[in-house]
Protein backbone atom coordinates (compact mmCIF):
# COMPACT_ATOMS: atom_id res chain seq x y z
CA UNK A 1 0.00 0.00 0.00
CA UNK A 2 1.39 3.23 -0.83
CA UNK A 3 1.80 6.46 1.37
CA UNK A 4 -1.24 7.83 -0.62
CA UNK A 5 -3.40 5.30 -0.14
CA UNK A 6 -2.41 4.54 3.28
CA UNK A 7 -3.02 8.50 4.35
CA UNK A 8 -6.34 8.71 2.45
CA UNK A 9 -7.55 5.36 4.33
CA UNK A 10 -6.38 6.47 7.98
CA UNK A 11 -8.50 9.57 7.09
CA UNK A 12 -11.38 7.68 5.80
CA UNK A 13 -12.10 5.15 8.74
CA UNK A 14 -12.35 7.46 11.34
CA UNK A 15 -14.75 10.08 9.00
CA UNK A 16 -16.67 7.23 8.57
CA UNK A 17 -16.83 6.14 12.02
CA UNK A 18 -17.76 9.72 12.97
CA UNK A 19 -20.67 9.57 10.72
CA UNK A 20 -22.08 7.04 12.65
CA UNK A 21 -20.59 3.96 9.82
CA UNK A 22 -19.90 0.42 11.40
CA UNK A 23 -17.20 -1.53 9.23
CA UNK A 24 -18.72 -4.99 8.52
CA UNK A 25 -17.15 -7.54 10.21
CA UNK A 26 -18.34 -11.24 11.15
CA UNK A 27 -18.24 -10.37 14.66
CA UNK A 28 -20.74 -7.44 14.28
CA UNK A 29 -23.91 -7.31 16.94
CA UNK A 30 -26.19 -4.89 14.81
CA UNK A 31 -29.05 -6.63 13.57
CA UNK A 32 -28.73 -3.80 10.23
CA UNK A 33 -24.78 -4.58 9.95
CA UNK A 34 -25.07 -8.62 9.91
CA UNK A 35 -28.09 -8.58 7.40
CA UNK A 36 -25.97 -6.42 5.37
CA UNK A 37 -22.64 -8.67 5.57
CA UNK A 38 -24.77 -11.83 5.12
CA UNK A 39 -26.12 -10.27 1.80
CA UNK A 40 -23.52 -9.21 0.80
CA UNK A 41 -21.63 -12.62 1.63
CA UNK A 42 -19.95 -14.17 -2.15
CA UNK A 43 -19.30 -10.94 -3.51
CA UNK A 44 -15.67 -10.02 -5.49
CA UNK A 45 -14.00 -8.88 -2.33
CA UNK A 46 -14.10 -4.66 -1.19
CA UNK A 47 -10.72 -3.47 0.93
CA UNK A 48 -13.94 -2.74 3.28
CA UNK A 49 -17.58 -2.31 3.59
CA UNK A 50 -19.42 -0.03 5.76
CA UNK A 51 -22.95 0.46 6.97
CA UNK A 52 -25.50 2.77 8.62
CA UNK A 53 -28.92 2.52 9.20
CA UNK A 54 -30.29 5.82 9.32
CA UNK A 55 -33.87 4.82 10.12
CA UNK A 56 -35.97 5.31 6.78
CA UNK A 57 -32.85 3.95 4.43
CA UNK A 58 -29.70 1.91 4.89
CA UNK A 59 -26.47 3.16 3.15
CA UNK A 60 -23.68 1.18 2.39
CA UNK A 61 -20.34 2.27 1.69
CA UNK A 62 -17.93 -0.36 -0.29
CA UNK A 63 -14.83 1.01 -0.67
CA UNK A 64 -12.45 -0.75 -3.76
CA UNK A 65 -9.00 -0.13 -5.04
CA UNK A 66 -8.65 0.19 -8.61
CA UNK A 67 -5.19 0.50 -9.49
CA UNK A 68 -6.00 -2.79 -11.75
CA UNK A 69 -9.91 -2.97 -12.21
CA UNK A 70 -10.75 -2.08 -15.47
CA UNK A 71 -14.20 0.26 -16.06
CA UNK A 72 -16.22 -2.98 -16.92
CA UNK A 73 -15.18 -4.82 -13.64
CA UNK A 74 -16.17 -1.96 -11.90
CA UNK A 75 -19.50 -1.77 -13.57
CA UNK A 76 -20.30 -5.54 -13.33
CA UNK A 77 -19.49 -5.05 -9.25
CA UNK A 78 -21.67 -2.28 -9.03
CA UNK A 79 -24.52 -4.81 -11.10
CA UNK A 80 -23.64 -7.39 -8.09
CA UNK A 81 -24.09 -4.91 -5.70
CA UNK A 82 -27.32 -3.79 -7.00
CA UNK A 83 -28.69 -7.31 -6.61
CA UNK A 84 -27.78 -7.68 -3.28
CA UNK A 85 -29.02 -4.58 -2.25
CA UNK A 86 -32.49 -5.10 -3.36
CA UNK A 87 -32.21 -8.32 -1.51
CA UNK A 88 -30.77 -6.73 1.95
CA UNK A 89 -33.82 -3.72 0.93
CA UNK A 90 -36.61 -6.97 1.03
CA UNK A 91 -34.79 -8.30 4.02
CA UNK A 92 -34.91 -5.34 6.06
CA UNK A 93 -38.51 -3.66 4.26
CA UNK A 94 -36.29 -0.48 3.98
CA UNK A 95 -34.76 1.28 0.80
CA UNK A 96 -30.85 0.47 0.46
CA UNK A 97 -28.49 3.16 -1.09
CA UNK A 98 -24.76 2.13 -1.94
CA UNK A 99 -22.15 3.42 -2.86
CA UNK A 100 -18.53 1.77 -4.48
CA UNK A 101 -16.24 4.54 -3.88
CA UNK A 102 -12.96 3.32 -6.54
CA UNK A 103 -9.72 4.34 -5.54
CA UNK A 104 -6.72 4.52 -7.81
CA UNK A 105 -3.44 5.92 -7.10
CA UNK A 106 -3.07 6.76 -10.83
CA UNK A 107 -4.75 9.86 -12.60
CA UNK A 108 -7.88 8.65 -14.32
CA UNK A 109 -8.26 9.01 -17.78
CA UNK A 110 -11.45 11.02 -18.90
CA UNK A 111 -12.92 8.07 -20.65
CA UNK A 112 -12.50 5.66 -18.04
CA UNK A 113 -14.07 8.05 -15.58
CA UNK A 114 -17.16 8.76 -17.47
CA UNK A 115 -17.30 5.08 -18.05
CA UNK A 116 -17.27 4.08 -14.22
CA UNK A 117 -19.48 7.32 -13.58
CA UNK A 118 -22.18 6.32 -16.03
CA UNK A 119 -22.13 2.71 -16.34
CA UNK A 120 -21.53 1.32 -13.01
CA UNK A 121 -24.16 2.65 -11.42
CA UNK A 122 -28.04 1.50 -11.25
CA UNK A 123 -30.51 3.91 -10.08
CA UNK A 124 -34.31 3.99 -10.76
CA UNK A 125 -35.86 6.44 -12.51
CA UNK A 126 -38.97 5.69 -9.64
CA UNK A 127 -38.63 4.78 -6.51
CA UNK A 128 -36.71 2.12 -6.34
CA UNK A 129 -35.91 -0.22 -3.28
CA UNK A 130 -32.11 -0.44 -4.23
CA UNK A 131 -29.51 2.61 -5.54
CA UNK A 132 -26.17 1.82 -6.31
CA UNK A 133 -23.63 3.96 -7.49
CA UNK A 134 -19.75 4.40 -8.32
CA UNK A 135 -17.65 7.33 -7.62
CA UNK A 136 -13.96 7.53 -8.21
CA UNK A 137 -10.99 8.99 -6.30
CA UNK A 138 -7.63 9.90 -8.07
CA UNK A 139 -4.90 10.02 -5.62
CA UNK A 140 -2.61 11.31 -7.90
CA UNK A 141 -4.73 14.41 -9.29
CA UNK A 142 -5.82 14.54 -6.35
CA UNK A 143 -9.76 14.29 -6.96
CA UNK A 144 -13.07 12.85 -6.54
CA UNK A 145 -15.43 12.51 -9.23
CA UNK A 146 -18.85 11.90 -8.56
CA UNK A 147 -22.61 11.55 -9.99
CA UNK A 148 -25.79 12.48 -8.02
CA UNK A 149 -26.72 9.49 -5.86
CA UNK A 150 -30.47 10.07 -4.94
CA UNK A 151 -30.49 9.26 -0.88
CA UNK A 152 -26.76 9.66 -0.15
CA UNK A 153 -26.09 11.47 2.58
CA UNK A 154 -25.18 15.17 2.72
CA UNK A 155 -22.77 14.52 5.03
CA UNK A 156 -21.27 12.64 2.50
CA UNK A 157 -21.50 14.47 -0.61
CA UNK A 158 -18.01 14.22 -3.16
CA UNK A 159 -16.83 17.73 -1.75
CA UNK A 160 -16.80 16.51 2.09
CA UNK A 161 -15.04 13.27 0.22
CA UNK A 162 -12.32 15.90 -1.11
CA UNK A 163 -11.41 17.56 2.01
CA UNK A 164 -9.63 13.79 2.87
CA UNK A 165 -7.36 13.93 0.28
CA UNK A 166 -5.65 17.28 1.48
């Protein structure tokens, strides 16, 4: 792991914690957390996966290094993660919004970015029980680039997302 990476994720952990996030581990006690590792249970590994419940949604956080995923991997996770989400939203009876935030170390080229920013994402245009979405951090520009994500929190938004990579 590089000094970039490694600064951006000592930053990111406790922002997230802060937020109210619980990192999913098998060991987890929240009823919200362990429905939301068990769904997401066979998927393509994430460096980690986070969770809230924030009463009238649950948002998940699935953070992924992409020094070596290519656009389409990152859509066909994000297609994965959309599946499971609607299953974790039936499971719970409560709308699911996720997010894969991509990290690469690299600058991004503009294609590739409006790839990962258009195609690996699935949101409905109508309310929809499941939102998934893909935003991607450039270490190296340093940068976040990010769609709309009907249901993420403010909190969260790409700008607040910036202020870790400074």
């Amino acid at each position: 792991m590089t000094a970039d990476r490694a600064r951006f994720v000592e930053r990111l952990e406790p922002w997230l914690a802060g937020l109210g996030f619980a990192r999913l581990d098998p060991d987890a006690s929240d009823p919200v957390a362990r429905a939301a590792l068990e769904a997401l249970a066979g998927l393509p590994p994430y460096e980690a996966v986070h969770s809230i419940d924030l009463g009238a949604e649950v948002v998940l956080f699935a953070l992924l290094f992409g020094e070596r995923v290519a656009g389409l991997e990152v859509m066909r996770r994000a297609e994965m993660l959309h599946r499971r989400s609607k299953a974790l939203s039936a499971r719970l009876d409560a709308p699911v919004c996720a997010l894969q935030l991509v990290v690469y170390e690299r600058a991004v080229p503009a294609e590739e970015r409006a790839f990962v920013l258009g195609k690996a994402r699935q949101v409905p245009l109508l309310f929809g029980s499941a939102r998934v979405a893909s935003w991607v951090v450039a270490l190296a520009e340093p940068a976040v680039h990010a769609r709309r994500l009907p249901g993420w929190p403010r909190e969260m938004s790409a700008q607040a997302m910036a202020r870790l990579l400074d």
